[in-house]
Protein backbone atom coordinates (compact mmCIF):
# COMPACT_ATOMS: atom_id res chain seq x y z
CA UNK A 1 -44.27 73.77 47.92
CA UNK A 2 -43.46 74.84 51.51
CA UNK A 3 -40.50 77.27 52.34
CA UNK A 4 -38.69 76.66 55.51
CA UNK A 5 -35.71 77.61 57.82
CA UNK A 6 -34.93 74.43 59.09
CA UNK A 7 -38.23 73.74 60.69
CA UNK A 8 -39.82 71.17 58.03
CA UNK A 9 -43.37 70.84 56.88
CA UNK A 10 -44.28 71.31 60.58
CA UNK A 11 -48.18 71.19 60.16
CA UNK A 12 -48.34 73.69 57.07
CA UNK A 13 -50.58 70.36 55.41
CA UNK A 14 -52.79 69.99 57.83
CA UNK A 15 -53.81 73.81 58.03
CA UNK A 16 -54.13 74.30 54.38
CA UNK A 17 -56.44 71.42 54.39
CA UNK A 18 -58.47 72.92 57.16
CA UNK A 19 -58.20 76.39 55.23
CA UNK A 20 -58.67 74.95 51.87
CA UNK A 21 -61.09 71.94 52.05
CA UNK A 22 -61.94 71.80 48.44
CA UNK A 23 -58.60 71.81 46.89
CA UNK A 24 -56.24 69.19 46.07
CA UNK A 25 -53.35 68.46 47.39
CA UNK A 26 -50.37 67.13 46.07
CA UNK A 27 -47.40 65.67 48.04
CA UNK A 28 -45.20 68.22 49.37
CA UNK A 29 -42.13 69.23 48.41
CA UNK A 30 -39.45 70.11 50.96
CA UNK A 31 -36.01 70.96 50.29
CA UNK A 32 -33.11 71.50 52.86
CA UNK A 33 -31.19 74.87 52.17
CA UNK A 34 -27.99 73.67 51.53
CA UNK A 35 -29.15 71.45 48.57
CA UNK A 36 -29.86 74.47 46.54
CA UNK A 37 -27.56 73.36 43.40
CA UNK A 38 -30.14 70.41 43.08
CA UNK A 39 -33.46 72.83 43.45
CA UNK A 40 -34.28 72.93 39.54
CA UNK A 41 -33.99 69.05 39.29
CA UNK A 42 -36.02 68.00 42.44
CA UNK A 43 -38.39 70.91 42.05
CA UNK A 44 -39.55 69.46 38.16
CA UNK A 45 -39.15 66.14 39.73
CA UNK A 46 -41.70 67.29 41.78
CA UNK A 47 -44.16 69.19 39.55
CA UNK A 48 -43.85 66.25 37.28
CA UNK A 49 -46.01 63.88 39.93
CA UNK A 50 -48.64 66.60 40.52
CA UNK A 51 -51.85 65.03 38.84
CA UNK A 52 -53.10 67.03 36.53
């Protein structure tokens, strides 16, 4: 999960693979601010498609 302002993913994947090249990584998850009523939902949505 990535935590923004407004500015998207920008290139937050691209570093942590560069930092980080023997982790996985899932898809990200990226959530505009004003959607917070739905954050529980789409953040187990979420964690429910990491592989495990």
């Amino acid at each position: 999960m990535v935590t923004h302002g407004g500015y998207g993913l920008g290139d937050s994947l691209s570093v942590l693979a560069r930092r980080t090249p023997q982790a996985r990584l899932a898809d990200a998850f990226s959530m505009p601010a004003p959607q917070e009523r739905q954050t529980i939902t789409l953040v187990m949505d979420w964690i429910g498609k990491i592989p495990r």
